[in-house]
Protein backbone atom coordinates (compact mmCIF):
# COMPACT_ATOMS: atom_id res chain seq x y z
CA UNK A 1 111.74 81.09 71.61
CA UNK A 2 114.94 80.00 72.91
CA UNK A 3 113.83 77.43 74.91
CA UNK A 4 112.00 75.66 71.46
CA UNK A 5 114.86 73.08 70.64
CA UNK A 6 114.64 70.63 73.49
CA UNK A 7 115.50 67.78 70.96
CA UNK A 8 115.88 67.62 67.12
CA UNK A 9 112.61 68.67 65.56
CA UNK A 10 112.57 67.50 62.05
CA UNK A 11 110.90 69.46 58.61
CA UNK A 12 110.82 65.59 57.29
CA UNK A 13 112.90 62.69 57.40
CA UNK A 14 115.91 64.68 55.44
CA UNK A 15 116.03 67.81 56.77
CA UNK A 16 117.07 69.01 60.34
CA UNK A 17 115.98 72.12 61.55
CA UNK A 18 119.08 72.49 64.41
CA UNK A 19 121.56 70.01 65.73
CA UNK A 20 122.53 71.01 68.98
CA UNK A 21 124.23 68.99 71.22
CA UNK A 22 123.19 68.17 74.78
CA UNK A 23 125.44 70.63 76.43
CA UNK A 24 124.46 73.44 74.11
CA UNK A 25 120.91 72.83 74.25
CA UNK A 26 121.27 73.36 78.39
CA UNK A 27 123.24 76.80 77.84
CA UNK A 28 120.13 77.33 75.44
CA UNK A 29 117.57 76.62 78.30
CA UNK A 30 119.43 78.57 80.94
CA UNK A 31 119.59 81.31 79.10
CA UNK A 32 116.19 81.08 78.10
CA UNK A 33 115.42 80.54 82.08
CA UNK A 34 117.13 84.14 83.10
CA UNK A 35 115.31 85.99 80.13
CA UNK A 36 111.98 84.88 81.59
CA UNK A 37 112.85 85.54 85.29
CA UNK A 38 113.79 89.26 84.04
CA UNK A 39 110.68 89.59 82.39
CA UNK A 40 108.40 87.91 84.94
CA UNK A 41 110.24 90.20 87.70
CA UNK A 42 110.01 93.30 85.47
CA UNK A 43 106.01 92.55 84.97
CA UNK A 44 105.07 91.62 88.31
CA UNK A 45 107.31 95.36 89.79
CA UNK A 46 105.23 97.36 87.12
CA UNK A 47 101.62 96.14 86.89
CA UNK A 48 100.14 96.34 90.35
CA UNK A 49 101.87 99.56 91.58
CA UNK A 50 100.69 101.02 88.05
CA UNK A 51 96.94 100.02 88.60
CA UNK A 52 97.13 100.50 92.48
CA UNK A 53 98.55 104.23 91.62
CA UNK A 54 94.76 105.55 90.66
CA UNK A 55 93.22 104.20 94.23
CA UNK A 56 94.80 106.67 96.25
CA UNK A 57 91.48 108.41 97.01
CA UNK A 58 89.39 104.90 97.66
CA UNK A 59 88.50 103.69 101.12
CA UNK A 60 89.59 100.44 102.81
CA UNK A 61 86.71 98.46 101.64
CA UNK A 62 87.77 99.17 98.20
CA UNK A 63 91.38 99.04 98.73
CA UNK A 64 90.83 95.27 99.77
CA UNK A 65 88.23 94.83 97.13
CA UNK A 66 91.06 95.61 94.25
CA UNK A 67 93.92 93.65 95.41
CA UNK A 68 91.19 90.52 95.83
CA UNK A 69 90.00 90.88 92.33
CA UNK A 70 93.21 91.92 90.93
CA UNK A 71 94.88 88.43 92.28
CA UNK A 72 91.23 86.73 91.27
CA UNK A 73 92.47 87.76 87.80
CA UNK A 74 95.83 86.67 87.82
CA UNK A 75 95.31 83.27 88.97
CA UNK A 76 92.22 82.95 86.42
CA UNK A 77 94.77 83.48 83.72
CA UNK A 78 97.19 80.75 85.23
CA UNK A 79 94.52 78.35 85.40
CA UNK A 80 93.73 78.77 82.22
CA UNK A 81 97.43 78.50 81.28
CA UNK A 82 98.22 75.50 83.37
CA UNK A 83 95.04 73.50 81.88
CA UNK A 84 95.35 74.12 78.20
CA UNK A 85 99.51 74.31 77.72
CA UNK A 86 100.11 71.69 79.84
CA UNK A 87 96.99 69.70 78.32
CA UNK A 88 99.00 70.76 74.29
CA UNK A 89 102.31 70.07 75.66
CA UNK A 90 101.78 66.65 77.14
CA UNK A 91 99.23 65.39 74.52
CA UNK A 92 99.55 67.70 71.04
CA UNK A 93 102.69 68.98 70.93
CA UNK A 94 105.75 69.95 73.37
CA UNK A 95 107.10 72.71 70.67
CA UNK A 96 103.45 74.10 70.63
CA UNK A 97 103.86 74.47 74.43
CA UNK A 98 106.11 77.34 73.48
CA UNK A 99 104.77 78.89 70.72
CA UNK A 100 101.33 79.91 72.37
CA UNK A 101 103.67 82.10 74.89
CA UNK A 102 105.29 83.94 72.38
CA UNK A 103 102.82 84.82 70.02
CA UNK A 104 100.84 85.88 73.48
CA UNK A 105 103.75 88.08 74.95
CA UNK A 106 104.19 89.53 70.98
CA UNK A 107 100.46 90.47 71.17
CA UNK A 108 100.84 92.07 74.76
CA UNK A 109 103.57 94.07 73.67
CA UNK A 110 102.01 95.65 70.58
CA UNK A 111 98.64 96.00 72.47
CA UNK A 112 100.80 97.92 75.37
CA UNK A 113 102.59 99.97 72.62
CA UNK A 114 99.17 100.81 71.47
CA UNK A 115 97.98 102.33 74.42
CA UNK A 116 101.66 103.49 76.01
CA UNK A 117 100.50 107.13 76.16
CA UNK A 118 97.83 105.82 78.66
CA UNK A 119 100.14 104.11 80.75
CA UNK A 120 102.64 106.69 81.26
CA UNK A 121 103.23 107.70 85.40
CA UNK A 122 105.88 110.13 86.60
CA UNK A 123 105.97 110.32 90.24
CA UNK A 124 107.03 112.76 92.46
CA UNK A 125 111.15 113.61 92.00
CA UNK A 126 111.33 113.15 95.72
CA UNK A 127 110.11 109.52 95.77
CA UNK A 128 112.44 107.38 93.51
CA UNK A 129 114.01 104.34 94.85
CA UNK A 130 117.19 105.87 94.55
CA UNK A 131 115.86 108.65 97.25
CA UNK A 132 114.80 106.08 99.74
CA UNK A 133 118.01 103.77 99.63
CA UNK A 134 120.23 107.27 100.26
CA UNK A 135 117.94 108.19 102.64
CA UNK A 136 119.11 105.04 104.41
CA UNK A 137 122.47 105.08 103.34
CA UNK A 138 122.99 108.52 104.66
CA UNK A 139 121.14 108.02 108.31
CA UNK A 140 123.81 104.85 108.49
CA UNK A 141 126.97 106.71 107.24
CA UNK A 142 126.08 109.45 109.76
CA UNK A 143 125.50 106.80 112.66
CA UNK A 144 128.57 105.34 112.18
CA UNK A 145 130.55 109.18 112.52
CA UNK A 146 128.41 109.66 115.22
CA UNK A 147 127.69 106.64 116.96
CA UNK A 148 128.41 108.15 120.55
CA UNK A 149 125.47 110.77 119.76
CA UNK A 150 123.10 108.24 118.30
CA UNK A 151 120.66 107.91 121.47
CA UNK A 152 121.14 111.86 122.72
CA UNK A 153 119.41 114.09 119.66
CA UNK A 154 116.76 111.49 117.64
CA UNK A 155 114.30 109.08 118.63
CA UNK A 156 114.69 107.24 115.12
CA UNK A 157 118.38 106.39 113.63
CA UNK A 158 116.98 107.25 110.08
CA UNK A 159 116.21 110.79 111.77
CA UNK A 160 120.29 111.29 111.19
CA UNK A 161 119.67 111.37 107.67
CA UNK A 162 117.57 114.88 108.04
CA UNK A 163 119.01 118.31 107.10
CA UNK A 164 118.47 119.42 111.10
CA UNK A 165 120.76 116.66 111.94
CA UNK A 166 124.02 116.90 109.22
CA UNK A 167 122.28 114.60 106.82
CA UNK A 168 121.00 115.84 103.09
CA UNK A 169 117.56 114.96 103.16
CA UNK A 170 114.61 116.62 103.64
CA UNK A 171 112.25 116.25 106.45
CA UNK A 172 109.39 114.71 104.50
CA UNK A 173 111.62 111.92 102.58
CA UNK A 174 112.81 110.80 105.59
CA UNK A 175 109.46 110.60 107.38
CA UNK A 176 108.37 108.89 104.16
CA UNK A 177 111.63 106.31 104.16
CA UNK A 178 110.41 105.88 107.98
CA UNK A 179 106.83 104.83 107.70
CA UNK A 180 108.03 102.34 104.58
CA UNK A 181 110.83 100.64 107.22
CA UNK A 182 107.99 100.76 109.62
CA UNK A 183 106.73 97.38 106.74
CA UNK A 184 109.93 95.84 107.03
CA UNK A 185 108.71 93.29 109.40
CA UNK A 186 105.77 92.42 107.70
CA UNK A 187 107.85 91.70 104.31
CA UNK A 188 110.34 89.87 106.54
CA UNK A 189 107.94 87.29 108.04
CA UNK A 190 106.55 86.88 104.07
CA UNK A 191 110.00 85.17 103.17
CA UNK A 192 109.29 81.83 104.72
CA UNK A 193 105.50 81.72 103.73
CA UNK A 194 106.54 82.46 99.76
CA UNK A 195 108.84 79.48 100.71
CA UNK A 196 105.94 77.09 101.51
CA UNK A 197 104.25 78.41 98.69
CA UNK A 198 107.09 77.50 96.21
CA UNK A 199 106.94 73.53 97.39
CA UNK A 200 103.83 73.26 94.79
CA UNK A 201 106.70 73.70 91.18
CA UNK A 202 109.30 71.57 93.84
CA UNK A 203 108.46 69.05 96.85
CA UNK A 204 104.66 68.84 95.56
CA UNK A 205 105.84 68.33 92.36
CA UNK A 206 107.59 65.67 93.16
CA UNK A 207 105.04 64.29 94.51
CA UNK A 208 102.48 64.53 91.91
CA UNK A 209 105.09 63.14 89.36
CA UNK A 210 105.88 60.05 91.52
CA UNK A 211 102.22 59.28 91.97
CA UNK A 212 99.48 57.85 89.37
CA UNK A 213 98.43 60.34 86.82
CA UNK A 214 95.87 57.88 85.36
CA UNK A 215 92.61 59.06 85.64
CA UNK A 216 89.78 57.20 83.31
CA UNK A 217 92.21 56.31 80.58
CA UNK A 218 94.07 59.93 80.29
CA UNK A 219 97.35 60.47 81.78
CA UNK A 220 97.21 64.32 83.57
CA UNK A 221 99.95 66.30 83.13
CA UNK A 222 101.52 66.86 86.44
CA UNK A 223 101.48 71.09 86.09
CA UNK A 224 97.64 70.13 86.27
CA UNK A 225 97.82 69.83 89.45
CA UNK A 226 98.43 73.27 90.10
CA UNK A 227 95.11 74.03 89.39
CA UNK A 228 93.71 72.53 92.18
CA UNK A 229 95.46 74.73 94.01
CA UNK A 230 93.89 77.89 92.20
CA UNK A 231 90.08 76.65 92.48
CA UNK A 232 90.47 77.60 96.32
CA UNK A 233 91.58 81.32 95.34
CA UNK A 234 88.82 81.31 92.78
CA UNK A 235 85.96 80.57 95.20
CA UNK A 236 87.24 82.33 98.27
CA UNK A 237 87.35 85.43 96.42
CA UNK A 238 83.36 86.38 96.14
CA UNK A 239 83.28 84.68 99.72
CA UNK A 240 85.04 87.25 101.27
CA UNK A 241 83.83 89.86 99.05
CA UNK A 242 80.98 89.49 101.33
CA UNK A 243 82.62 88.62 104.51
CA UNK A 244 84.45 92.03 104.06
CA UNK A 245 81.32 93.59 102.68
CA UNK A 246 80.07 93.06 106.50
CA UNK A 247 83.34 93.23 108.56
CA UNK A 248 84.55 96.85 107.02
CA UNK A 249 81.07 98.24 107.46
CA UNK A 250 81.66 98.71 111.46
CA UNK A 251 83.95 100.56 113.40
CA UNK A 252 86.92 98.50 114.03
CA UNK A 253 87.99 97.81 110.52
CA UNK A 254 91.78 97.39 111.15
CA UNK A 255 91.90 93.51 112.25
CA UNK A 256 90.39 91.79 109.29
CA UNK A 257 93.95 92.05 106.70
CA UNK A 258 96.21 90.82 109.45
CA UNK A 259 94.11 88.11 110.74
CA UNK A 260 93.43 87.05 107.00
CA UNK A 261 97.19 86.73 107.20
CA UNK A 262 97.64 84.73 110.51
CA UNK A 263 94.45 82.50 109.36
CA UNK A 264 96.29 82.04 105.99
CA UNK A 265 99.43 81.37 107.39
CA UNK A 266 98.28 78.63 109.57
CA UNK A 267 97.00 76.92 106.38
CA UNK A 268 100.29 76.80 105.01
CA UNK A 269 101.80 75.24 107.56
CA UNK A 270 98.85 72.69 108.04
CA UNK A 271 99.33 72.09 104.50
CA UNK A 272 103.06 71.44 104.86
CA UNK A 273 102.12 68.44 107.75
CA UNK A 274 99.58 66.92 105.35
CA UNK A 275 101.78 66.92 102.72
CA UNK A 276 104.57 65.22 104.78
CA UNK A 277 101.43 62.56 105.78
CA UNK A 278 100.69 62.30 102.38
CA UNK A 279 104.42 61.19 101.59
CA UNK A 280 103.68 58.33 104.46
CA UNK A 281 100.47 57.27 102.99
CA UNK A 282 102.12 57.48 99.09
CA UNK A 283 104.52 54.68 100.47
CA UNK A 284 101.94 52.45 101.40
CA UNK A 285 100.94 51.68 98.12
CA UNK A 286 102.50 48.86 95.39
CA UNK A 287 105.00 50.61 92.93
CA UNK A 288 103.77 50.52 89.04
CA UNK A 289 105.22 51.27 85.73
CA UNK A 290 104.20 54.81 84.26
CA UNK A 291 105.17 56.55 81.01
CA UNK A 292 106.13 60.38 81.61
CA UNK A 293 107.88 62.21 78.74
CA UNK A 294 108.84 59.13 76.87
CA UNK A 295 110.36 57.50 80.30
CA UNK A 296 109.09 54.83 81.64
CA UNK A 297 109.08 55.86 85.68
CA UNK A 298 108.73 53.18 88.78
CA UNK A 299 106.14 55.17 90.92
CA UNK A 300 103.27 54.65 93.79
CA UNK A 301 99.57 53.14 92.42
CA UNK A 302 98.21 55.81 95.05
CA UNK A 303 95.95 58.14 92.84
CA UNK A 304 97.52 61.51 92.34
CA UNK A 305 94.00 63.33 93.83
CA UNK A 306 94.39 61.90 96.90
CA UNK A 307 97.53 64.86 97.07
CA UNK A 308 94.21 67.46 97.01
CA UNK A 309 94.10 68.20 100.28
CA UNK A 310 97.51 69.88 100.69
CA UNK A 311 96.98 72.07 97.31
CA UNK A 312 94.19 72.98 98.14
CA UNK A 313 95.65 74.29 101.73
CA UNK A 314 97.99 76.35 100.37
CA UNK A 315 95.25 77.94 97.68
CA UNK A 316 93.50 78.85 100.54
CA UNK A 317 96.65 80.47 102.01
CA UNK A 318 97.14 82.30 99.05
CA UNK A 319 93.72 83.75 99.31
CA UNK A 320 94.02 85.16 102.25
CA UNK A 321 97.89 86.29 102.47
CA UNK A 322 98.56 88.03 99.19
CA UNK A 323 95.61 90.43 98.68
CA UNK A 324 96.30 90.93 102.41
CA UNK A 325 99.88 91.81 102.42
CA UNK A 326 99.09 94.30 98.75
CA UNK A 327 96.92 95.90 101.22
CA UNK A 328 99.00 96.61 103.94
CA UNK A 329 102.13 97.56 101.95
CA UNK A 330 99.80 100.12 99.82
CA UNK A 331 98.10 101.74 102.83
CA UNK A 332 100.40 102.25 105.19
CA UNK A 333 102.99 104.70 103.42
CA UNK A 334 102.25 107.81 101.79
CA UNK A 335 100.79 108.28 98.65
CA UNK A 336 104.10 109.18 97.29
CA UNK A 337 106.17 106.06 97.80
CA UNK A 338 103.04 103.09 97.22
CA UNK A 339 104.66 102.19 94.80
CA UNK A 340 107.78 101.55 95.94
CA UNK A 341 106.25 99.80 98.98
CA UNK A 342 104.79 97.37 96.20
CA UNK A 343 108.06 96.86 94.99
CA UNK A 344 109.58 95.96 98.19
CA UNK A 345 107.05 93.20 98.92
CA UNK A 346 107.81 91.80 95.21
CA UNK A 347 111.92 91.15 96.05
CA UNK A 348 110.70 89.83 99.41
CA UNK A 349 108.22 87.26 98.12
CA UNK A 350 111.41 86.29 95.38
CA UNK A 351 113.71 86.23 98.52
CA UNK A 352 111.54 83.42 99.51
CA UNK A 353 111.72 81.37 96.40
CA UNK A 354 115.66 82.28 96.52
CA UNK A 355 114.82 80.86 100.61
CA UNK A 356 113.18 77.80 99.21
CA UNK A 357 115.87 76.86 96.81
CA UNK A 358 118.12 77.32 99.37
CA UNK A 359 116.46 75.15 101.67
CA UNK A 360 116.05 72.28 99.35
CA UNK A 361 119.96 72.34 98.44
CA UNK A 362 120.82 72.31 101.96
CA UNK A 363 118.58 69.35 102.67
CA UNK A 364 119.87 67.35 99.75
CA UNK A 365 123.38 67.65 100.84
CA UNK A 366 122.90 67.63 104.39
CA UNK A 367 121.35 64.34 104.21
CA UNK A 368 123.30 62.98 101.50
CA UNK A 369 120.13 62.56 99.24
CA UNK A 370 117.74 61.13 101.74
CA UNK A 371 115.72 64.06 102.00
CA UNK A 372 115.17 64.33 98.46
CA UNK A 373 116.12 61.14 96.63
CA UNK A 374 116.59 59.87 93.33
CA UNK A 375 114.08 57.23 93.79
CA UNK A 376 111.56 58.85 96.02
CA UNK A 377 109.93 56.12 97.78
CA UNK A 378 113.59 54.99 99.06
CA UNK A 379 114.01 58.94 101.00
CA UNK A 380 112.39 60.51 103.64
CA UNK A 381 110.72 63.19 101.81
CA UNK A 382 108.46 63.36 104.60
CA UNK A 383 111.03 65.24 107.08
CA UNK A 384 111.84 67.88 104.85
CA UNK A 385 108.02 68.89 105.12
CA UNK A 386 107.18 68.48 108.73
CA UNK A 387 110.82 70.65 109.42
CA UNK A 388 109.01 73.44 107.07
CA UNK A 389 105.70 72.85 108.92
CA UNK A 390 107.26 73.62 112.49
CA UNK A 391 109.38 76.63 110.70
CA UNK A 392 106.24 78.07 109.46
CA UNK A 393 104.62 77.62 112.97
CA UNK A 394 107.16 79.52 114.22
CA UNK A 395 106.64 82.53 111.42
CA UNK A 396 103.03 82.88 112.05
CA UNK A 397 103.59 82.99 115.66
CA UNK A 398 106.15 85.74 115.22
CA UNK A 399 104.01 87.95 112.78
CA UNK A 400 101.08 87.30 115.16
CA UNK A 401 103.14 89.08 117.69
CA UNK A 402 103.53 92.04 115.83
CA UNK A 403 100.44 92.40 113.71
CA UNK A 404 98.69 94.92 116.10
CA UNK A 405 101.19 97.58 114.67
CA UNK A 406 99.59 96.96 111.10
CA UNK A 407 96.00 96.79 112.72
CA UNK A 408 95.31 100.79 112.76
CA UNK A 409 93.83 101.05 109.09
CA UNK A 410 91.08 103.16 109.29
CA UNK A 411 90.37 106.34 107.66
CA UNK A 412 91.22 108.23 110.88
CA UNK A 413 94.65 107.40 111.20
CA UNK A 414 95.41 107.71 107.55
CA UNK A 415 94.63 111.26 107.46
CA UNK A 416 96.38 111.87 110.53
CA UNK A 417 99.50 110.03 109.37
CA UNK A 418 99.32 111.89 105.91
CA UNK A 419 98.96 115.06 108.08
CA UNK A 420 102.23 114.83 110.11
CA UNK A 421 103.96 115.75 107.11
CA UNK A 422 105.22 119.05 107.13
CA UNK A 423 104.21 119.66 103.38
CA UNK A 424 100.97 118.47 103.54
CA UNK A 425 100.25 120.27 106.87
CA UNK A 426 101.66 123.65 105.46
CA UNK A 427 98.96 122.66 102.13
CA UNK A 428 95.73 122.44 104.52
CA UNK A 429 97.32 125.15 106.51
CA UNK A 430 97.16 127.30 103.48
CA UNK A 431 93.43 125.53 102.29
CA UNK A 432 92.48 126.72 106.15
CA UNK A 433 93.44 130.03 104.99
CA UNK A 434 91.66 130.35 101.68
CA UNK A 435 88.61 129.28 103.20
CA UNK A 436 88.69 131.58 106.00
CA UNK A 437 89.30 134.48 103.07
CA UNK A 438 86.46 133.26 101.95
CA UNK A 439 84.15 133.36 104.60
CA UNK A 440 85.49 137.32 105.48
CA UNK A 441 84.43 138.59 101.85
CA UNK A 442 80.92 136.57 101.91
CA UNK A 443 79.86 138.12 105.44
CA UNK A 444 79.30 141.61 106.03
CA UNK A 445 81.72 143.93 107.05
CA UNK A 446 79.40 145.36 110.03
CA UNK A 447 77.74 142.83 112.12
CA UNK A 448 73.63 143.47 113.20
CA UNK A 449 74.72 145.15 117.06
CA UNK A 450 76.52 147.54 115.41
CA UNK A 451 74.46 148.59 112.50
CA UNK A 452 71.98 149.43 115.50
């Protein structure tokens, strides 16, 4: 709602309906740009972890079967937001572009009061957020008193933060805390990839906008594009539906999420070099006159589709990295802090859009604008792609190197992981007992030899 009043919107030719000037309409914007982040961040922290917390009991071929369809979903929805508001916005009506969110968000928000009763999950008072950053704050605050004892008593510096070792935390919380920094890693190398992914609202669009939306007498709107890079995920999703349909069926089931990731990985950074070819070939072509927002832009003749290929690269790469990485994150810690694990990868993947922004101001001021120009076909554009290409090389080769710690995934090793904690070995310890109770009152109390 706040962002409505771009410009003066007129009732009729009299009448006004605001008359903001410039510099108050951007305070407007920003402020409209910091109450969607907030929500978007707030949304994305809640809804997975929320539906992912009634699969604890599902196998690894369902596990992966969620998180595909659950992303299948989302990016549905965004295609069919990027094809119809950006189709209203650019031809119907730019206010109309932000109505249809509001009234949609207003409906979501009385359909979720509706049902809130439904929706309602209190974990367990021992796996709050709050418990696993004092678990770590604790294991450092005891390192640092003592630092000379750190590699005499514990074979992990978070083990400082246990009761047996001065710290205030029980044995299972830290264990917990432990397998979730175990992930770490894995979120890490994520940063740079959710960088390449961000270049399709920055460098790509760019791109797009500087290239010739024409396309049999209909200018596309340049958000368009982004669909192209969303047919990929849509396809790819019943593909390996089946694919995983075959692979999980055998033995060695632990492999297929963190070669999914290397695979999709690689197709980032291939799409990041035939983006920066792309740039090459874009300058090849005569410069024309094309109306965008009421503003009459110089930009290449070259057809915006022949850009394609390097969407579609990176839809791919989303296909196979983020239902992937939801997998991972969710199986790998204990039931009781999933969702915080899903939380963690969340504020990772925004550290690399925080990673991406960062990159691009650099750039721009570290090349004095010829990285990313005013007039595009006068920069280098090019550069600032092939330097992300060889940095994402460099990622996948480091996550490669340490995927085989995320390959054990199979049911084995879960239970035994869940086992090593002391609560949950005292609980079958005491379902041992119960059944062996059990087994005494069913059976006679004299056995055959000695009625004889």
């Amino acid at each position: 709602v706040v962002a409505f009043p771009f410009e003066d919107i007129y009732i009729d030719r009299q009448h006004i309906l605001h008359t903001l000037t410039k510099r108050e309409q951007k305070i407007v914007f920003y402020f409209a740009l910091l109450t969607a982040s907030l929500g978007i961040g707030g949304i994305r922290a809640i809804v997975c972890p929320l539906s992912a917390y009634n699969l604890e009991d599902c196998g690894l071929k369902e596990l992966l079967s969620f998180f595909n369809w659950f992303y299948w979903l989302v990016n549905l929805n965004s295609a069919v937001v990027f094809v119809s508001i950006s189709y209203i916005q650019h031809s119907v009506a730019r206010s109309l572009g932000f109505l249809i969110p509001f009234v949609s968000v207003l409906m979501a928000m009385i359909t979720i009061h509706m049902v809130r009763g439904e929706m309602i999950y209190r974990p367990k008072t021992d796996s709050s957020l709050l418990t696993t950053f004092g678990v770590i704050a604790s294991a450092l605050k005891t390192c640092c008193v003592r630092y000379r004892y750190f590699s005499g008593g514990v074979t992990n510096w978070l083990d400082h933060a246990k009761e047996n070792y001065g710290g205030q935390y029980s044995e299972t919380q830290v264990e917990s805390t432990k397998s979730l920094a175990r992930l770490f890693p894995l979120f890490a190398f994520q940063i740079l990839y959710r960088t390449c992914i961000m270049q399709i609202p920055s460098g790509y669009y760019l791109q797009t906008m500087n290239s010739n939306l024409h396309f049999s007498g209909f200018v596309l709107p340049v958000a368009a594009m982004n669909v192209i890079s969303i047919v990929p995920l849509l396809i790819l999703v019943p593909v390996l539906e089946c694919i995983n349909s075959c692979l999980l069926s055998s033995k060695d089931t632990g492999h297929c999420p963190t070669t999914y990731i290397v695979v999709g990985q690689l197709s980032a950074a291939l799409s990041m070099v035939v983006a920066g070819f792309s740039e090459i070939h874009r300058k090849h072509f005569p410069l024309v006159e094309q109306t965008l927002a009421e503003e009459v832009l110089l930009v290449s003749s070259m057809p915006c589709f022949h850009l394609a290929p390097q969407y579609i690269l990176l839809g791919v790469a989303e296909a196979l990295v983020t239902p992937s990485c939801s997998l991972l994150s969710f199986r790998l810690v204990p039931e009781r802090i999933r969702g915080i694990s899903m939380h963690f990868l969340t504020l990772f993947n925004g550290a690399g859009c925080f990673m991406g922004a960062f990159f691009v101001q650099t750039a721009h001021a570290g090349t004095q604008g010829n990285w990313f120009p005013h007039l595009l076909h006068e920069g280098k554009l090019e550069r600032f792609f092939f330097f992300l290409a060889s940095l994402m090389m460099v990622n996948t080769l480091g996550f490669w190197t340490t995927a085989p710690r995320y390959s054990n995934l199979n049911e084995e090793h879960t239970s035994e992981f869940r086992g090593s904690l002391p609560e949950e070995k005292l609980l079958k310890h005491e379902k041992a007992i119960k059944h062996y109770d059990s087994v005494l009152e069913s059976s006679p109390i004299w056995s055959p030899m000695e009625k004889t």
